[in-house]
Structure formats: C-alpha cells, structure tokens
N, C-alpha and C. Protein backbone atom coordinates (compact mmCIF):
# COMPACT_ATOMS: atom_id res chain seq x y z
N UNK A 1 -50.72 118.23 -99.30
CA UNK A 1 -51.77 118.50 -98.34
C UNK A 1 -52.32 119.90 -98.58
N UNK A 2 -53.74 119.85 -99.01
CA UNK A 2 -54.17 121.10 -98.83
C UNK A 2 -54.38 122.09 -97.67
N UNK A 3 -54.69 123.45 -97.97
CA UNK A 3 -54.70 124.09 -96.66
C UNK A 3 -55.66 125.61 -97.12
N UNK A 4 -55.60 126.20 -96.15
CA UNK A 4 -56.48 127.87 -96.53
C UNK A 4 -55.00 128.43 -96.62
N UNK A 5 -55.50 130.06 -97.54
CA UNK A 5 -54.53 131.07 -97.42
C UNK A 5 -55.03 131.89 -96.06
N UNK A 6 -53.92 131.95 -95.41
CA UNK A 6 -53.91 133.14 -94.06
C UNK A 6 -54.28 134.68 -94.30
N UNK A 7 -53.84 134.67 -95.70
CA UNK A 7 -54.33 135.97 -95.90
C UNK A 7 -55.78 136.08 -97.13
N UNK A 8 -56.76 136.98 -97.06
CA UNK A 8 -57.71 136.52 -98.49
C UNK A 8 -57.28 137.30 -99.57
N UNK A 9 -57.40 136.98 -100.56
CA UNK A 9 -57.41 137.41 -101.42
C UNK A 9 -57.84 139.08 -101.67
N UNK A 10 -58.02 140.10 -102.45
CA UNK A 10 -57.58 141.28 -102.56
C UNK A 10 -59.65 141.33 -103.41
N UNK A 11 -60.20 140.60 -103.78
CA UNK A 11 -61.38 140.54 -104.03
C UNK A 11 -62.36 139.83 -102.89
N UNK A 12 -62.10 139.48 -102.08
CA UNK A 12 -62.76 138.88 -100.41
C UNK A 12 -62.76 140.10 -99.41
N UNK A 13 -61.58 140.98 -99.58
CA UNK A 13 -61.22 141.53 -98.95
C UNK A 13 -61.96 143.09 -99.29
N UNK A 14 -62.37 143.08 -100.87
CA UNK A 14 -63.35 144.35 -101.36
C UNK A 14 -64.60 144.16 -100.82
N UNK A 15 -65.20 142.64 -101.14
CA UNK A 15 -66.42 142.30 -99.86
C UNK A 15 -66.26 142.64 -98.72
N UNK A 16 -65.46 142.36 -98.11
CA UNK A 16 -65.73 142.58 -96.99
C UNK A 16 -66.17 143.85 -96.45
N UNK A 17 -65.61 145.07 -97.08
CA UNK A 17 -65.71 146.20 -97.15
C UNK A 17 -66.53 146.44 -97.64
N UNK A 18 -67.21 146.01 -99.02
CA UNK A 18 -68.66 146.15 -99.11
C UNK A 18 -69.68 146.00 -98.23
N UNK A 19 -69.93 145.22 -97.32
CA UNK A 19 -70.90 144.43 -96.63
C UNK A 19 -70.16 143.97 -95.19
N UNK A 20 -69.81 144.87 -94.26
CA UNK A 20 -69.09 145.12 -93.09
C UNK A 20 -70.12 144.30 -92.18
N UNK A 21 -71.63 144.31 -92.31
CA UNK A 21 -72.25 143.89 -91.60
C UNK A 21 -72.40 141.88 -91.65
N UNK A 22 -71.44 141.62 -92.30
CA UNK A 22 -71.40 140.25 -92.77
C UNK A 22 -69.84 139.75 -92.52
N UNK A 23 -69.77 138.40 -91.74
CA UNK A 23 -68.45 138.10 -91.89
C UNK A 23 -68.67 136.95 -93.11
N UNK A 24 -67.47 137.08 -94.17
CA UNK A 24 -67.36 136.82 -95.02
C UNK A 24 -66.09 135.85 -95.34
N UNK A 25 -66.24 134.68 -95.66
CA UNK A 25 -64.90 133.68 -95.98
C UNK A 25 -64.78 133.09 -96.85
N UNK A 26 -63.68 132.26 -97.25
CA UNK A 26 -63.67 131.65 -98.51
C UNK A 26 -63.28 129.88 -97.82
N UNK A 27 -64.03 129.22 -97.81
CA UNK A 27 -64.13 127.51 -97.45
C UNK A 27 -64.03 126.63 -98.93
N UNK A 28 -63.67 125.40 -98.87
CA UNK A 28 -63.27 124.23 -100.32
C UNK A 28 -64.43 123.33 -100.12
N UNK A 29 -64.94 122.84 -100.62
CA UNK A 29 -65.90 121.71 -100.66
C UNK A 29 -64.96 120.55 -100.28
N UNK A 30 -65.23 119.03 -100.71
CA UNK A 30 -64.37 117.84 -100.99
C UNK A 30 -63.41 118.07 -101.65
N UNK A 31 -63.58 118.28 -103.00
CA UNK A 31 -63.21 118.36 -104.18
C UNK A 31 -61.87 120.12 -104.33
N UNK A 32 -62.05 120.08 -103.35
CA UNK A 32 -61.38 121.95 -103.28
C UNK A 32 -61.45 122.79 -103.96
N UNK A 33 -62.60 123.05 -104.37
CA UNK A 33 -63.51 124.08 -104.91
C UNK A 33 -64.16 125.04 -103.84
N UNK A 34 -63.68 125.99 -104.53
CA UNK A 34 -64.21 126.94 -103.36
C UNK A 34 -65.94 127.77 -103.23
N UNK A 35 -66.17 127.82 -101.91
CA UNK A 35 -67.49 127.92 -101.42
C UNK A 35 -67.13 129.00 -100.79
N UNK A 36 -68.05 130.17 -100.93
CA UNK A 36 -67.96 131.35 -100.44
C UNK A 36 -69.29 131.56 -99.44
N UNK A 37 -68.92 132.02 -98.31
CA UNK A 37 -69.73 131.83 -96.94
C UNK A 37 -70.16 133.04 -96.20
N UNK A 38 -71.47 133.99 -96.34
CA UNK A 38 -71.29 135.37 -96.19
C UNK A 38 -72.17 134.89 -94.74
N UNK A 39 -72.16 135.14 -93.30
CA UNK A 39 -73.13 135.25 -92.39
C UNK A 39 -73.21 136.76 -91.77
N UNK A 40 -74.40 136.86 -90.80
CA UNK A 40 -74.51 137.98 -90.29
C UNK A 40 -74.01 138.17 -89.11
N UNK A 41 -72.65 139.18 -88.83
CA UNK A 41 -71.76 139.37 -87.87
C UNK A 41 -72.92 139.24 -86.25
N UNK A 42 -74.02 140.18 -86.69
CA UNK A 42 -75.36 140.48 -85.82
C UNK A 42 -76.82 140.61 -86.68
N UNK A 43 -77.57 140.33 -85.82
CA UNK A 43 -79.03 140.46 -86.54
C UNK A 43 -79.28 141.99 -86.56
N UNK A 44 -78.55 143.02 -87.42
CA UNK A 44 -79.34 144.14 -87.30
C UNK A 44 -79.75 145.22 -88.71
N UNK A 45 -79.67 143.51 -89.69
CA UNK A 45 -80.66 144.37 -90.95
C UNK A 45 -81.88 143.59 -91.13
N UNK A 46 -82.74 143.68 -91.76
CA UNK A 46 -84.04 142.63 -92.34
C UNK A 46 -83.78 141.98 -93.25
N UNK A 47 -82.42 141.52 -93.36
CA UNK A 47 -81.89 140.61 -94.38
C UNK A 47 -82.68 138.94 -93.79
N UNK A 48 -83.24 137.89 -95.37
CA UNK A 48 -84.16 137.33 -94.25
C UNK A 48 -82.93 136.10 -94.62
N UNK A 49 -81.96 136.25 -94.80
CA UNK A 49 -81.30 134.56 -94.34
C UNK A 49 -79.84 134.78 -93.54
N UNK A 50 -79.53 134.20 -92.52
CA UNK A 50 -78.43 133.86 -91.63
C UNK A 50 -77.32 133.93 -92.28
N UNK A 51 -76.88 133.07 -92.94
CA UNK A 51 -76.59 132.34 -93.71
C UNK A 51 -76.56 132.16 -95.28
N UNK A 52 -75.61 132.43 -96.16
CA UNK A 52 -75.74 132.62 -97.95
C UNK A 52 -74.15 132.06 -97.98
N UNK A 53 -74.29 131.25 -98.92
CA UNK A 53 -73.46 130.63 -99.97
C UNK A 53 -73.56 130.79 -101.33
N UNK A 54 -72.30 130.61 -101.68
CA UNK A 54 -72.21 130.85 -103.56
C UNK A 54 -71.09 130.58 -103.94
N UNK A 55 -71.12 129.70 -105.10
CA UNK A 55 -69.49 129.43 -105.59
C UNK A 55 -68.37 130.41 -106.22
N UNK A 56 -68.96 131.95 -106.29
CA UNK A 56 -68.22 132.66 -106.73
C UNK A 56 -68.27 133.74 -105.92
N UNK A 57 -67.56 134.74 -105.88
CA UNK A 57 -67.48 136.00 -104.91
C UNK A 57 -68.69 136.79 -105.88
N UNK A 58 -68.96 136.70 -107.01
CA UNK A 58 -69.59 137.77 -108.09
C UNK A 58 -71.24 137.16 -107.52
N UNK A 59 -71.56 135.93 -107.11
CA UNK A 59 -72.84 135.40 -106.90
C UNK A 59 -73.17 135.79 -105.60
N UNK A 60 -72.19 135.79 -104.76
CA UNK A 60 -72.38 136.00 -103.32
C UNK A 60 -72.75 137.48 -103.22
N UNK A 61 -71.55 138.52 -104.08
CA UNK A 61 -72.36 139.70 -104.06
C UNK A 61 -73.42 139.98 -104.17
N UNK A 62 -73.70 139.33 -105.71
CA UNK A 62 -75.28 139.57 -106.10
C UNK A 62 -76.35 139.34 -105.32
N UNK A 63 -76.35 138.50 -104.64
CA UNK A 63 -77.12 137.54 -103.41
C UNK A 63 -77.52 138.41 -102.32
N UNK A 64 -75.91 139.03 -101.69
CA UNK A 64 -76.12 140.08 -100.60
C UNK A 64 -76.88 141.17 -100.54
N UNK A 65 -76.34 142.12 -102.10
CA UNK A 65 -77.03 143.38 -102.32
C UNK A 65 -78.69 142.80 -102.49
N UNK A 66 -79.58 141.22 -103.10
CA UNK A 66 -80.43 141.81 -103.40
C UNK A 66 -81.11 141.79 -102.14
N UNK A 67 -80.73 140.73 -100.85
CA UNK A 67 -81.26 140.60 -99.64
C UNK A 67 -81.30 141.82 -98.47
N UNK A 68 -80.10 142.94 -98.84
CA UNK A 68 -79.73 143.43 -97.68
C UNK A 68 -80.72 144.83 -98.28
C-alpha cells in the first residue's frame, strides 16, 4: 500500500524556503508519479496563477521564479 512521506524531502524543503509565499507539496498521480503542487499561501504578489504544477521540483521552480 502506498502512502506520502511525513517528512519532505531535503529539496521540497529548499523550496519552500525559496518561495515562503507559496505552500508547496509533493502529491502521486494514479500511477505514483509524483506531481509537485506550489499554491499561494495569500494573494499578496501579482503572480497571475493560484495554482502551478510540475512533475519535477526543477520545473516548478522555474515556473515560480518566472511568475513571481
């Protein structure tokens, strides 16, 4: 039976710290592949999406920095 780790990983955890203004997780598709899930803790940058996904932590970065 699959499950999440309780704790994230040591590269989720550099995001997070990158981009404080975002809660940031790591979710599995079907297939348990992982989907990385950045939203906005609060609306208080002009970032224009809610909401960003990416299958890698390296895409999700890229994604964040070019929106935020």
């Amino acid at each position: 039976m699959g499950g999440y780790c309780v704790f994230p990983s040591r590269e989720l955890r550099l995001r997070r710290d990158r981009f404080p203004h975002h809660l940031i997780c790591e979710l599995h598709d079907h297939s348990g592949r992982p989907v990385f899930v950045a939203v906005l803790a609060q609306r208080c940058c002009a970032c224009p999406a809610d909401l960003v996904t990416a299958r890698t932590l390296h895409a999700l970065r890229k994604t964040l920095v070019r929106t935020c």
